[in-house]
Protein backbone atom coordinates (compact mmCIF):
# COMPACT_ATOMS: atom_id res chain seq x y z
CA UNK A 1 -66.02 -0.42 -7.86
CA UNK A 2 -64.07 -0.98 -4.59
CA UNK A 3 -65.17 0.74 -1.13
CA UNK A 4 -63.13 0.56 1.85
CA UNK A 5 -65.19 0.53 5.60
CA UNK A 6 -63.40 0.37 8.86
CA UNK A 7 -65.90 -0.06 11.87
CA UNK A 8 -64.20 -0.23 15.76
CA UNK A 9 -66.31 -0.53 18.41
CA UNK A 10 -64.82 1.47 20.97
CA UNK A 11 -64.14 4.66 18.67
CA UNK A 12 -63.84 7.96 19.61
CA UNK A 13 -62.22 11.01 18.27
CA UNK A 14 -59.47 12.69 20.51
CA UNK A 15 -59.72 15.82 22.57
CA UNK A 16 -56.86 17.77 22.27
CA UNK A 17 -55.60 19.47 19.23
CA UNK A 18 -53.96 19.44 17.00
CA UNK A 19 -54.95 15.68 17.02
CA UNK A 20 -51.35 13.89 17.04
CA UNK A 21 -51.33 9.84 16.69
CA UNK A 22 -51.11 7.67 19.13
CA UNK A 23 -48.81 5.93 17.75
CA UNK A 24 -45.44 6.07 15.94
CA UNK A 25 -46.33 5.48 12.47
CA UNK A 26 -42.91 4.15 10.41
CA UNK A 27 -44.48 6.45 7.39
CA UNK A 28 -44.70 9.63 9.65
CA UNK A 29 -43.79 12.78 8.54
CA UNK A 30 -43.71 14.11 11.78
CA UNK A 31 -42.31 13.03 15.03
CA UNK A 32 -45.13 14.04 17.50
CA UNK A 33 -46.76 11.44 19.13
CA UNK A 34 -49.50 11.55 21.63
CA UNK A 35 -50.43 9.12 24.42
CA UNK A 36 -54.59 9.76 24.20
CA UNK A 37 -55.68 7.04 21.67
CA UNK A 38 -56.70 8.59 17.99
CA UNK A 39 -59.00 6.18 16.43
CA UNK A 40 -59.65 8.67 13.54
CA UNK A 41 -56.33 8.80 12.23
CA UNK A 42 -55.79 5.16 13.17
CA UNK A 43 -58.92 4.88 11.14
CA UNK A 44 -58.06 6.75 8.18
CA UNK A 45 -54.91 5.01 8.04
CA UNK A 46 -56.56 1.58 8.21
CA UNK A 47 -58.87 2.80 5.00
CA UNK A 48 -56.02 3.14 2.89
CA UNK A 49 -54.65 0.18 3.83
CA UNK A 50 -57.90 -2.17 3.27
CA UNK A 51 -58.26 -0.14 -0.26
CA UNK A 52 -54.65 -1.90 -1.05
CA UNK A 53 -53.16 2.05 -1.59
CA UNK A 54 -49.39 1.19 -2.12
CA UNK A 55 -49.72 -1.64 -0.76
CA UNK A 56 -46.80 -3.47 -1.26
CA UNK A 57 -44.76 -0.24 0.73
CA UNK A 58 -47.35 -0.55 3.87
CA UNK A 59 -45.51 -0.52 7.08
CA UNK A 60 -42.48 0.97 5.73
CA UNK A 61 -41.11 4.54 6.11
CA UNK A 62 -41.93 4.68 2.59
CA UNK A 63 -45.71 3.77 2.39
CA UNK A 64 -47.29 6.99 0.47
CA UNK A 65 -50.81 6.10 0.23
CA UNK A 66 -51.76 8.86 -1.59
CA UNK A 67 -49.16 9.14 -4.13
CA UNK A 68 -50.93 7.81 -6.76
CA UNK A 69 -53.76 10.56 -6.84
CA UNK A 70 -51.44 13.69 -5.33
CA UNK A 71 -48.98 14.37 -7.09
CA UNK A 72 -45.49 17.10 -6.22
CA UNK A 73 -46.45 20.27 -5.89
CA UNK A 74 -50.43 19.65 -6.31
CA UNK A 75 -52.99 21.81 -4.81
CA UNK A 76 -55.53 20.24 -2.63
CA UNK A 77 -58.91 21.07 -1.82
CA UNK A 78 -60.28 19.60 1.76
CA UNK A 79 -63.93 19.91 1.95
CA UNK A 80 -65.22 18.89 5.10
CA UNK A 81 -68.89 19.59 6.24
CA UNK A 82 -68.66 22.54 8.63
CA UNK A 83 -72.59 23.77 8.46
CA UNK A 84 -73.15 25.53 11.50
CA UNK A 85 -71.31 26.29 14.59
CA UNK A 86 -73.88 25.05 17.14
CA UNK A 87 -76.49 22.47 17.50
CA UNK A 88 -80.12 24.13 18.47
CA UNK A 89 -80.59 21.51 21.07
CA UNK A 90 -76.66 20.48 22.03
CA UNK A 91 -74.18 22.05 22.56
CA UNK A 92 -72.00 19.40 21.85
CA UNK A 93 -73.80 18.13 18.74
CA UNK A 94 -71.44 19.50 16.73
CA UNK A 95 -69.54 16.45 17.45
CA UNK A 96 -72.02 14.33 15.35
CA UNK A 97 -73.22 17.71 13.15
CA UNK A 98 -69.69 18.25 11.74
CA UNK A 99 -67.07 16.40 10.02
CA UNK A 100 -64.79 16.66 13.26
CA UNK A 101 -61.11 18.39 13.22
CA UNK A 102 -59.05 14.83 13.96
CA UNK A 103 -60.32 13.85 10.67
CA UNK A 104 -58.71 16.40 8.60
CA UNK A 105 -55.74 16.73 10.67
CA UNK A 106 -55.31 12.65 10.21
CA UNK A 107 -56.16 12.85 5.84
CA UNK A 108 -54.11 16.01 5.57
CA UNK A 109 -50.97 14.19 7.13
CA UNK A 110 -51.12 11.63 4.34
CA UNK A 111 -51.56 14.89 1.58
CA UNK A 112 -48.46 16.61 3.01
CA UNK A 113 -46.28 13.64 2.38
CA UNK A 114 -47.38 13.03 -1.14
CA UNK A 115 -47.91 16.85 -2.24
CA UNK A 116 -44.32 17.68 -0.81
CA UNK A 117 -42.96 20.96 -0.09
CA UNK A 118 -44.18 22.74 -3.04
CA UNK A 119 -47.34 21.80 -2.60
CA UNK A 120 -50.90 23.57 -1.26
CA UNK A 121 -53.76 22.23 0.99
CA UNK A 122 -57.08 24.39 1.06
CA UNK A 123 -59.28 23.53 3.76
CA UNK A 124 -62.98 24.87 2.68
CA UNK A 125 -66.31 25.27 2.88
CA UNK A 126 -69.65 27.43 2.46
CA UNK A 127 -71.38 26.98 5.72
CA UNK A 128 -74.96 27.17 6.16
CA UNK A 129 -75.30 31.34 5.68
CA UNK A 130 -76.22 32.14 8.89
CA UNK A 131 -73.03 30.49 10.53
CA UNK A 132 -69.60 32.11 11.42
CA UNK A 133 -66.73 30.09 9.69
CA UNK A 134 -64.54 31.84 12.41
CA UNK A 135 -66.61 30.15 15.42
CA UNK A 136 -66.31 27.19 13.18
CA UNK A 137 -62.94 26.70 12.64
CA UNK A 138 -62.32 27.30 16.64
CA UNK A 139 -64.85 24.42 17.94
CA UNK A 140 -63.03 22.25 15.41
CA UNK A 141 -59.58 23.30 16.48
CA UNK A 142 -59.16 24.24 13.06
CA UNK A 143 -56.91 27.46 13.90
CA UNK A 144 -54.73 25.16 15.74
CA UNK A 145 -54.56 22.69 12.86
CA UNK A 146 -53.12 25.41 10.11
CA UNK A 147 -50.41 26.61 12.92
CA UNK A 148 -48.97 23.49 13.37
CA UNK A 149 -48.85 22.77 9.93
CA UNK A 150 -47.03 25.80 9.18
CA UNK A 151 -44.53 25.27 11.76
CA UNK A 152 -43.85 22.69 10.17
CA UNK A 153 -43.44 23.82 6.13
CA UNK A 154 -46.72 22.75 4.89
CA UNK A 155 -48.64 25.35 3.14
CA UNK A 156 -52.45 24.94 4.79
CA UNK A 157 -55.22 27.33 4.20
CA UNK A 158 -58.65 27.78 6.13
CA UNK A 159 -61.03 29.48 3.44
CA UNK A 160 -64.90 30.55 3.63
CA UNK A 161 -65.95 29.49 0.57
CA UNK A 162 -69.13 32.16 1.03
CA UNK A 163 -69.72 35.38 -0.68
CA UNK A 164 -71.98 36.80 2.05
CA UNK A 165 -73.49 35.55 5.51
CA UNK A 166 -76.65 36.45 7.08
CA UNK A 167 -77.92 36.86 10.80
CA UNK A 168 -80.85 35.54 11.49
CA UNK A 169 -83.53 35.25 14.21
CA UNK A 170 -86.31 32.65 14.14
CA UNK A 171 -85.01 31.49 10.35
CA UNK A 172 -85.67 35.31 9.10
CA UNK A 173 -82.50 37.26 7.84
CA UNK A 174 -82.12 40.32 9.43
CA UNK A 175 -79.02 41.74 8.78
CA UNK A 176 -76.73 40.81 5.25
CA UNK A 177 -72.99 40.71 5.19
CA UNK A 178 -70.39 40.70 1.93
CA UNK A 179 -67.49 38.72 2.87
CA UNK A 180 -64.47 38.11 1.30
CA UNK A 181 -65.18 35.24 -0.68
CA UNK A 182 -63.01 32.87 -2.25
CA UNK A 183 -59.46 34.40 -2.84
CA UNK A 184 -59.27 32.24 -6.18
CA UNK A 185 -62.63 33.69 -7.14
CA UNK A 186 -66.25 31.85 -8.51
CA UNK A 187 -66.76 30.53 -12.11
CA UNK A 188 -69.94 30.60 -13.59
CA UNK A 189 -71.37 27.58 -15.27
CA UNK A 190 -74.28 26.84 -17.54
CA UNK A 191 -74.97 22.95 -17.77
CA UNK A 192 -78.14 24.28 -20.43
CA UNK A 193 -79.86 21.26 -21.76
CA UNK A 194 -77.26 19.08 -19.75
CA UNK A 195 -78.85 20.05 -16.26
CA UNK A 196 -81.52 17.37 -14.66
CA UNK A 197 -83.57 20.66 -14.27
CA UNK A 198 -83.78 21.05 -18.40
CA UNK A 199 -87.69 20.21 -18.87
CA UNK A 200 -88.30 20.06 -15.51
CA UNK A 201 -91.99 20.76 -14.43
CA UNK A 202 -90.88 23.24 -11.55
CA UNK A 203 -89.49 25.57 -14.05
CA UNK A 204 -90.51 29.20 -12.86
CA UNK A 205 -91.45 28.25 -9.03
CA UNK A 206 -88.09 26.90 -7.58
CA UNK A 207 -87.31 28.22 -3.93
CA UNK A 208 -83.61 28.89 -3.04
CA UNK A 209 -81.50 29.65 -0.11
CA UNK A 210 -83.41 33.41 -0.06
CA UNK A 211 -86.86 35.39 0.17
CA UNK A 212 -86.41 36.46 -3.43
CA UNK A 213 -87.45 33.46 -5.86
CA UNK A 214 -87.27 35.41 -8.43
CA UNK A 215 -83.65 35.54 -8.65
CA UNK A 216 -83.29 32.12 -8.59
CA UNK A 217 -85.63 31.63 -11.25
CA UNK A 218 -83.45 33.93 -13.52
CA UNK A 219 -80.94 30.96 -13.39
CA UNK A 220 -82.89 28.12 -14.20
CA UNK A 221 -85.09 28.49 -16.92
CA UNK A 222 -85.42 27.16 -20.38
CA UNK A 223 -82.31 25.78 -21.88
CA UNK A 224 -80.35 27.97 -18.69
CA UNK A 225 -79.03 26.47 -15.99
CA UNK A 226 -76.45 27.87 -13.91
CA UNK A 227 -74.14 27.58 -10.99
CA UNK A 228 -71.88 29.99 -9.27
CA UNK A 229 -68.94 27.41 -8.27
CA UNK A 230 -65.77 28.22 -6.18
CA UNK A 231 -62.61 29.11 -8.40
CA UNK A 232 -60.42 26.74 -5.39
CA UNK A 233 -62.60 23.49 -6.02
CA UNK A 234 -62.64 24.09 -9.50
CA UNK A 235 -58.59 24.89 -10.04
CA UNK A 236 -57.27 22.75 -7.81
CA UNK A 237 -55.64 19.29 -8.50
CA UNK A 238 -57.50 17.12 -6.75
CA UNK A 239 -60.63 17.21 -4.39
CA UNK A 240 -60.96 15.39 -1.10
CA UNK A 241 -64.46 15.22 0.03
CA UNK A 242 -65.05 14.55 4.08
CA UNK A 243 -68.54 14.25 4.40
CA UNK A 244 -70.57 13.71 7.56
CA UNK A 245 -72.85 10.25 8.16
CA UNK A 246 -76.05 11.99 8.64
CA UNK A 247 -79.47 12.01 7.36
CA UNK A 248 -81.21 14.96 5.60
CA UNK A 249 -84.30 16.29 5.55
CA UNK A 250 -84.60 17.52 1.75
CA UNK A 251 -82.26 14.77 0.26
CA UNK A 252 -82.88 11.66 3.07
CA UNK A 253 -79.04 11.40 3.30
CA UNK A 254 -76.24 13.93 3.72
CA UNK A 255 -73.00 12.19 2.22
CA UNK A 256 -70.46 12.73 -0.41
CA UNK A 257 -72.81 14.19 -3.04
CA UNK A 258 -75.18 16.33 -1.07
CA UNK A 259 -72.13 17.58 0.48
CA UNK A 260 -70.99 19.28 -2.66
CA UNK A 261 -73.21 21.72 -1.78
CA UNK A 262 -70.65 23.65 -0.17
CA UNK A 263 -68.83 24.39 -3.19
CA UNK A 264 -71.04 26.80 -4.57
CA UNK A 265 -70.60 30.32 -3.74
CA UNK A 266 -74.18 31.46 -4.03
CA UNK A 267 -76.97 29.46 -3.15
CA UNK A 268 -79.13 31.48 -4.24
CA UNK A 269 -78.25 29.47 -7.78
CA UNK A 270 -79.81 26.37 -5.65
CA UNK A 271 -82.81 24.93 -6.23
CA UNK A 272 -83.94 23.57 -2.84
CA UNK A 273 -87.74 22.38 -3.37
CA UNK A 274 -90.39 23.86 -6.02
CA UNK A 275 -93.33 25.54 -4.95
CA UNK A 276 -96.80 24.15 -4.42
CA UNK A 277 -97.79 20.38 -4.60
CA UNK A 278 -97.11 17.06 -6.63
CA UNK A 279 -100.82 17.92 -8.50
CA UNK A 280 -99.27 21.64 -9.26
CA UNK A 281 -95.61 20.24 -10.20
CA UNK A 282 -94.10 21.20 -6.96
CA UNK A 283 -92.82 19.46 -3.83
CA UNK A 284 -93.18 22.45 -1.07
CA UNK A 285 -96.15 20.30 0.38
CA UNK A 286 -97.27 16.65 -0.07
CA UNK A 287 -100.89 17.57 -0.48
CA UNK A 288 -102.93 20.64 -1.22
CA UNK A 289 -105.16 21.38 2.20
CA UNK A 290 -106.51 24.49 2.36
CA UNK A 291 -104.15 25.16 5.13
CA UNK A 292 -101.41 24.88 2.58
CA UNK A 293 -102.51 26.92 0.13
CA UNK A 294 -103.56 29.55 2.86
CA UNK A 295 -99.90 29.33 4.43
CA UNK A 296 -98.02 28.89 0.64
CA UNK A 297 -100.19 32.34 0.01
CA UNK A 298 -99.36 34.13 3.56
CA UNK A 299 -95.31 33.50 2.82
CA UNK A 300 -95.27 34.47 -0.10
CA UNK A 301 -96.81 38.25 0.81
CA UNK A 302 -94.82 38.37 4.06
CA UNK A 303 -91.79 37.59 1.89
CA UNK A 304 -92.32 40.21 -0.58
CA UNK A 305 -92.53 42.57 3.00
CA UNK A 306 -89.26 41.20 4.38
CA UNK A 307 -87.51 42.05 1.11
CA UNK A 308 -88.84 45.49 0.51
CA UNK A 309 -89.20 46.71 4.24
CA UNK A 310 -85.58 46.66 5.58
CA UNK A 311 -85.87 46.11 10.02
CA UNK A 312 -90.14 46.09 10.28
CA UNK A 313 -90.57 43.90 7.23
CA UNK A 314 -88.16 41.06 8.52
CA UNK A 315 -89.87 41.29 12.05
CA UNK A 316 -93.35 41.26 10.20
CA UNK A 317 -92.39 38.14 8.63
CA UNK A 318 -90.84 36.32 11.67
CA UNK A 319 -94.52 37.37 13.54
CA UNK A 320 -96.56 35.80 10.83
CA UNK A 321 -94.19 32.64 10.60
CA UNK A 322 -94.91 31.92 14.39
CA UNK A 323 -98.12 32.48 14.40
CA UNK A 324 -98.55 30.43 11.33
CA UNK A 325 -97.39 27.41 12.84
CA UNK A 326 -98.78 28.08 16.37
CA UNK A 327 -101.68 27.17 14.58
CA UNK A 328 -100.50 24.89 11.69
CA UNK A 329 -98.09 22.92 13.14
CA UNK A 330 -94.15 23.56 14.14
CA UNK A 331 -91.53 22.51 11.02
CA UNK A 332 -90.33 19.74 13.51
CA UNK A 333 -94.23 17.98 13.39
CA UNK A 334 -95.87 19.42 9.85
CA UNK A 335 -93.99 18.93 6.17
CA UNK A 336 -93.05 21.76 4.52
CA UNK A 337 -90.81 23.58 2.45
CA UNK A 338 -89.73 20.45 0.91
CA UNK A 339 -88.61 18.25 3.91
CA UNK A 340 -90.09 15.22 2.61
CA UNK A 341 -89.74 12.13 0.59
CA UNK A 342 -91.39 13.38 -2.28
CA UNK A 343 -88.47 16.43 -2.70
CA UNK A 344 -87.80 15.76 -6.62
CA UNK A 345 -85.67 19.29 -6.58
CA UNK A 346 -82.81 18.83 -4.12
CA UNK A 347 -81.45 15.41 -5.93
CA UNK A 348 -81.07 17.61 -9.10
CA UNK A 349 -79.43 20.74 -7.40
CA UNK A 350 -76.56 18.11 -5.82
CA UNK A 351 -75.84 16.10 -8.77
CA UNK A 352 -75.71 18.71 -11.37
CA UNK A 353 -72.90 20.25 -9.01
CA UNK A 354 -70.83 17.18 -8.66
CA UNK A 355 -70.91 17.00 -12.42
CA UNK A 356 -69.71 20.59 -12.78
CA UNK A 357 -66.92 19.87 -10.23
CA UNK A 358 -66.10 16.54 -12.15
CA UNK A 359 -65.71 18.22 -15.48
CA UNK A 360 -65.83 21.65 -15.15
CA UNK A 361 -62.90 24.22 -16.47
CA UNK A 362 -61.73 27.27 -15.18
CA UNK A 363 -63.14 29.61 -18.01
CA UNK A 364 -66.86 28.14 -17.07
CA UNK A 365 -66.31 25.45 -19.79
CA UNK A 366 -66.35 21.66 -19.54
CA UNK A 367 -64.06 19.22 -20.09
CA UNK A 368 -64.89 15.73 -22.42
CA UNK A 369 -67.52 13.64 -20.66
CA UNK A 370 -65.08 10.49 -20.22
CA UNK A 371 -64.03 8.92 -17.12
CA UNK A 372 -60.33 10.32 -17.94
CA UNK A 373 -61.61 13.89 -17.74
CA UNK A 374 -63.00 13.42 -14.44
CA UNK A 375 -61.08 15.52 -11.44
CA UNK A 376 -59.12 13.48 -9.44
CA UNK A 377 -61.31 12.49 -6.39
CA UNK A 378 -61.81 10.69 -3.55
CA UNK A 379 -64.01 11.15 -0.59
CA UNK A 380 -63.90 9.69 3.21
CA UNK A 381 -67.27 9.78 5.07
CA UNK A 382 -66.89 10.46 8.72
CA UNK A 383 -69.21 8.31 10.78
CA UNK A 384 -67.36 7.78 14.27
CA UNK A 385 -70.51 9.97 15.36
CA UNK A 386 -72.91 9.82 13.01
CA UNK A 387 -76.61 11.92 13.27
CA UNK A 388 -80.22 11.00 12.40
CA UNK A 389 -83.36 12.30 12.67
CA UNK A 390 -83.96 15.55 11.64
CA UNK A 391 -81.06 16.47 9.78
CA UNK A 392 -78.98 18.06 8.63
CA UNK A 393 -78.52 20.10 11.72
CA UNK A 394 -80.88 19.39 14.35
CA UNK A 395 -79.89 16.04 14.35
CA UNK A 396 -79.76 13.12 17.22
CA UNK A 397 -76.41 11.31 17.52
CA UNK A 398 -75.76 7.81 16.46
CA UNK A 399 -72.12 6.44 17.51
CA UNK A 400 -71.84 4.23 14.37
CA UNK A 401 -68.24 4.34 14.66
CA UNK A 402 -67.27 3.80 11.18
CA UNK A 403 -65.40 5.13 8.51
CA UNK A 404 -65.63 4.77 4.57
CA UNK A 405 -63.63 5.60 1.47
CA UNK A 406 -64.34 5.49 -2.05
CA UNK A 407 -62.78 7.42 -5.41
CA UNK A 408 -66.78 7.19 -6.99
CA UNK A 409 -69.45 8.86 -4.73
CA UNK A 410 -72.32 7.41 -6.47
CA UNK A 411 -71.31 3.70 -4.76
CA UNK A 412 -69.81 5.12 -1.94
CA UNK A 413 -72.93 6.73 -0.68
CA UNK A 414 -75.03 3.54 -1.98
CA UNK A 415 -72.70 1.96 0.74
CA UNK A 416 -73.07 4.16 3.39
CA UNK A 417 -76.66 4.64 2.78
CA UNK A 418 -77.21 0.71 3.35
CA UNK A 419 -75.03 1.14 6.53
CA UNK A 420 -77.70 3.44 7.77
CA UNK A 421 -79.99 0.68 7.19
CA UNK A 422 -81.34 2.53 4.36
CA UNK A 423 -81.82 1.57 0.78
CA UNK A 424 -80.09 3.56 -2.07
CA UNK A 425 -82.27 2.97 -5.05
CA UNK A 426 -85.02 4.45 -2.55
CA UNK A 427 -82.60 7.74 -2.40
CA UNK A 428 -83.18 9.73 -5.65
CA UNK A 429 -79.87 11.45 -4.47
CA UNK A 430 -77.45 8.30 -5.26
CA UNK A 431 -80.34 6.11 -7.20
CA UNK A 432 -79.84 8.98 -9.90
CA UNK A 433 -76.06 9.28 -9.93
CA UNK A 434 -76.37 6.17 -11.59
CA UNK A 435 -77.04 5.83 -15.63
CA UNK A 436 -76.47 9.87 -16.30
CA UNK A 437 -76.83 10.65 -19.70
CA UNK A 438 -74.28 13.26 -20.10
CA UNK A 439 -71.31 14.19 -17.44
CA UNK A 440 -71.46 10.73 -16.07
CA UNK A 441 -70.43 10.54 -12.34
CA UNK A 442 -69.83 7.02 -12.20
CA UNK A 443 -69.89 3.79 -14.71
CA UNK A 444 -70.93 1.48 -12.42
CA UNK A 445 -74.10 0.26 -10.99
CA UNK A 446 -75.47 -1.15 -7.77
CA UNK A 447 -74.72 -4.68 -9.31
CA UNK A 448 -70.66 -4.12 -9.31
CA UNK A 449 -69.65 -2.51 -6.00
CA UNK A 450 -67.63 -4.57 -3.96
CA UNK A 451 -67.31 -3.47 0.12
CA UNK A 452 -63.82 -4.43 1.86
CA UNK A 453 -63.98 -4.37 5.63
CA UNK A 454 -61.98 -5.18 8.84
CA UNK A 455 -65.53 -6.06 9.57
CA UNK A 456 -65.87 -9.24 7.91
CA UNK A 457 -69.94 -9.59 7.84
CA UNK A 458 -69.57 -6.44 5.38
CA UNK A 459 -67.10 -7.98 2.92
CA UNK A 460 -69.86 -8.19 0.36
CA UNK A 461 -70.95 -7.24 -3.08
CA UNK A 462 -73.79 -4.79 -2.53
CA UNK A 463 -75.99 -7.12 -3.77
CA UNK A 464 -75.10 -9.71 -0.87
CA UNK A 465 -75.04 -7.63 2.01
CA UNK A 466 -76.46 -8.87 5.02
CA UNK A 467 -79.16 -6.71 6.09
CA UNK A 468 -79.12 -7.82 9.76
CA UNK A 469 -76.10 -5.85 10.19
CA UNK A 470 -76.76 -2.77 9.35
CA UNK A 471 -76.92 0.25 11.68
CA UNK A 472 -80.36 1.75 12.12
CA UNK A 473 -80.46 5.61 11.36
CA UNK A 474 -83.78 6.94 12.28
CA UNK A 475 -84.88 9.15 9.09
CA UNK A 476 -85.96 12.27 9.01
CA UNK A 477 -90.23 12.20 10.08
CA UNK A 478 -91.06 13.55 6.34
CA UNK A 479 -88.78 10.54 5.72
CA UNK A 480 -90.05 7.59 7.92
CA UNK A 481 -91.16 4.24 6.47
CA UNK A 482 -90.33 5.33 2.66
CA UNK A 483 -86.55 4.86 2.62
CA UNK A 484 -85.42 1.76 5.71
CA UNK A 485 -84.59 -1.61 4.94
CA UNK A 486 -85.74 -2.79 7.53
């Protein structure tokens, strides 16, 4: 399996929207051309190229690099990371939090010629719940992006993928709003014994996005496992993922397969960690101090307040949380609620929902587990400012200045993983994506993925890659020294 990486040294995205080339391309659809230099569409455009898309039309008026995979009159789902609208220490991190705007604007220019006229492009997400997708979509220049499209004919949509949002203070909900939702709707799907949570030790004590475990322990349990997915990634044509190059503090990496966890349109259907220890069957907390256990009992009661108690019982709860860890350690210093190496939940939770998007029909049934049932796919990771530490929002930047495309995630991310300087078959996230016994992701393995580059020390099979030039993300702490190469 082939991945593409382009790498420039003096990268940078552009400023001003909506994010025009800087030069005239002969393929252009559109005339506009800007004189501030655009290395993410130059970038973008170079991917294609090195992945030999159309090749023997490059450089003509002509070249349609995506023609093979969009076809006339296809609907397109963009799914860029767009998690939260501000940084808690930055506030520019959003530049290295988010997938940034010049990188849609750049892939959906390359849609819109190979969709045509007839065609749709849905740009979506599910942000983190307590984010505005409005405050979004106007630090990305997003708004800007889906007027000048329509100026010019081309059907683009901006569309929260979420069914509700929260406010919160202090990481308590205090106040619960319905939104619109996805205008195509959800589908519900039960993977049953074909979920990686089907004998699972955590069944009964998995933790979701919400205060209320029970509910997610309704839907997983047994031979039931199931997913509320959005009706627009499921019925569209083909899906374009645009991850972020960041690490992640309940998966060690956030890239094309974590990211999938914006498709789903509940998350309180997602498992994030399992209560209690590895001697219990959980992954909350590495070990079971008496602190633990005193602090796994506390939240659980002040939980129980929060839910019933509507105004005092959320306050209650934020009181006890701080004055847990005043004297227990802050979330950025202690482990807990499954920020660690030893998560065994989250790696589940994002594969069974790339198998549901790979295979998945609109009625909530699947489609034949072979590789020509699979969606049509392919996914660019954005890494002209990539993030470490602790991720996936309070994250440090790193300008990696690189770009990579792949039509498999499972070798993708084992790529971009070991550009991190991290090793893959140390990530249960992509180590797992390979060998599935049902709804296979990919049928490859670590020993057949072959990197092209304009950087020629990467032009390696994954097995030969030179260590010694790698980037060096900086893991999450629950992370440190358990998944580097180096």
């Amino acid at each position: 399996m082939l991945v593409s990486v382009w790498q420039a040294t003096d990268a940078e995205y552009p400023k001003t929207p909506p994010f025009h080339p800087s030069t005239s391309y002969p393929e252009a659809m559109f005339p506009e051309v800007w004189l501030e230099p655009n290395a993410a569409y130059d970038g973008v455009r170079q991917l294609f190229r090195l992945h030999g898309l159309d090749q023997a039309n490059f450089g003509k008026k002509s070249w349609n690099p995506l023609g093979d995979i969009v076809k006339r009159g296809d609907t397109v789902l963009v799914k860029p990371n767009l998690i939260k609208e501000n940084h808690p220490r930055d506030p520019n991190g959003w530049i290295y939090m988010m997938t940034h705007g010049s990188i849609i604007r750049a892939v959906c220019d390359y849609v819109a010629k190979a969709m045509g006229a007839r065609g749709k492009i849905i740009v979506a997400d599910a942000p983190q719940t307590d984010s505005s997708f409005t405050e979004i979509c106007r630090i990305l220049n997003l708004w800007e992006l889906r007027e000048f499209y329509r100026s010019k004919g081309v059907n683009l949509e901006l569309v929260d993928l979420r069914k509700y949002e929260w406010d919160s203070v202090d990481d308590v909900v205090v106040l619960r709003r319905d939104l619109a939702g996805d205008p195509n709707g959800y589908v519900k799907f039960d993977l049953g014994q074909n979920s990686l949570f089907h004998g699972h030790s955590g069944e009964g004590h998995y933790y979701g996005a919400d205060y209320d475990t029970k509910e997610i322990n309704n839907h997983h349990h047994g031979s039931t496992h199931e997913y509320v997915i959005s009706g627009s990634a499921i019925k569209c044509d083909v899906f374009i993922n645009l991850p972020k190059l960041k690490t992640h503090k309940k998966a060690g990496v956030t890239l094309s397969l974590k990211n999938l966890v914006g498709i789903n349109g509940d998350k309180n259907f997602l498992p994030h960690y399992t209560e209690g220890t590895p001697s219990t069957g959980g992954d909350q907390f590495p070990d079971g101090t008496l602190g633990r256990r005193v602090e796994s009992v506390g939240l659980k009661a002040f939980r129980r307040v929060a839910l019933a108690v509507p105004g005092v019982g959320p306050w209650t709860y934020r009181q006890a949380k701080s004055i847990g860890q005043r004297f227990l350690g802050a979330t950025s210093e202690v482990i807990r609620s499954g920020n660690w190496y030893g998560n065994d939940t989250t790696w589940r939770m994002c594969l069974d929902l790339n198998r549901i998007l790979m295979y998945g029909n609109e009625d909530g049934s699947f489609s034949e587990d072979s590789p020509g049932s699979r969606k049509k796919y392919i996914s660019i990771i954005d890494g002209i400012a990539g993030g470490d530490g602790d991720g996936p929002i309070d994250v440090d930047p790193v300008p990696s200045r690189v770009l990579l495309f792949g039509t498999d995630p499972v070798c993708l991310d084992s790529i971009a993983a070991t550009i991190m300087g991290l090793d893959p078959e140390k990530l249960a996230v992509v180590r797992e994506g390979f060998g599935l016994e049902s709804f296979k992701l990919t049928d490859d393995s670590f020993d057949t993925i072959d990197v092209v580059s304009n950087n020629k020390s990467w032009c390696h099979a994954f097995r030969e890659f030179d260590h010694s030039t790698v980037l060096h993300f900086r893991p999450h702490f629950g992370w440190r020294d358990k998944i580097e190469l180096y």
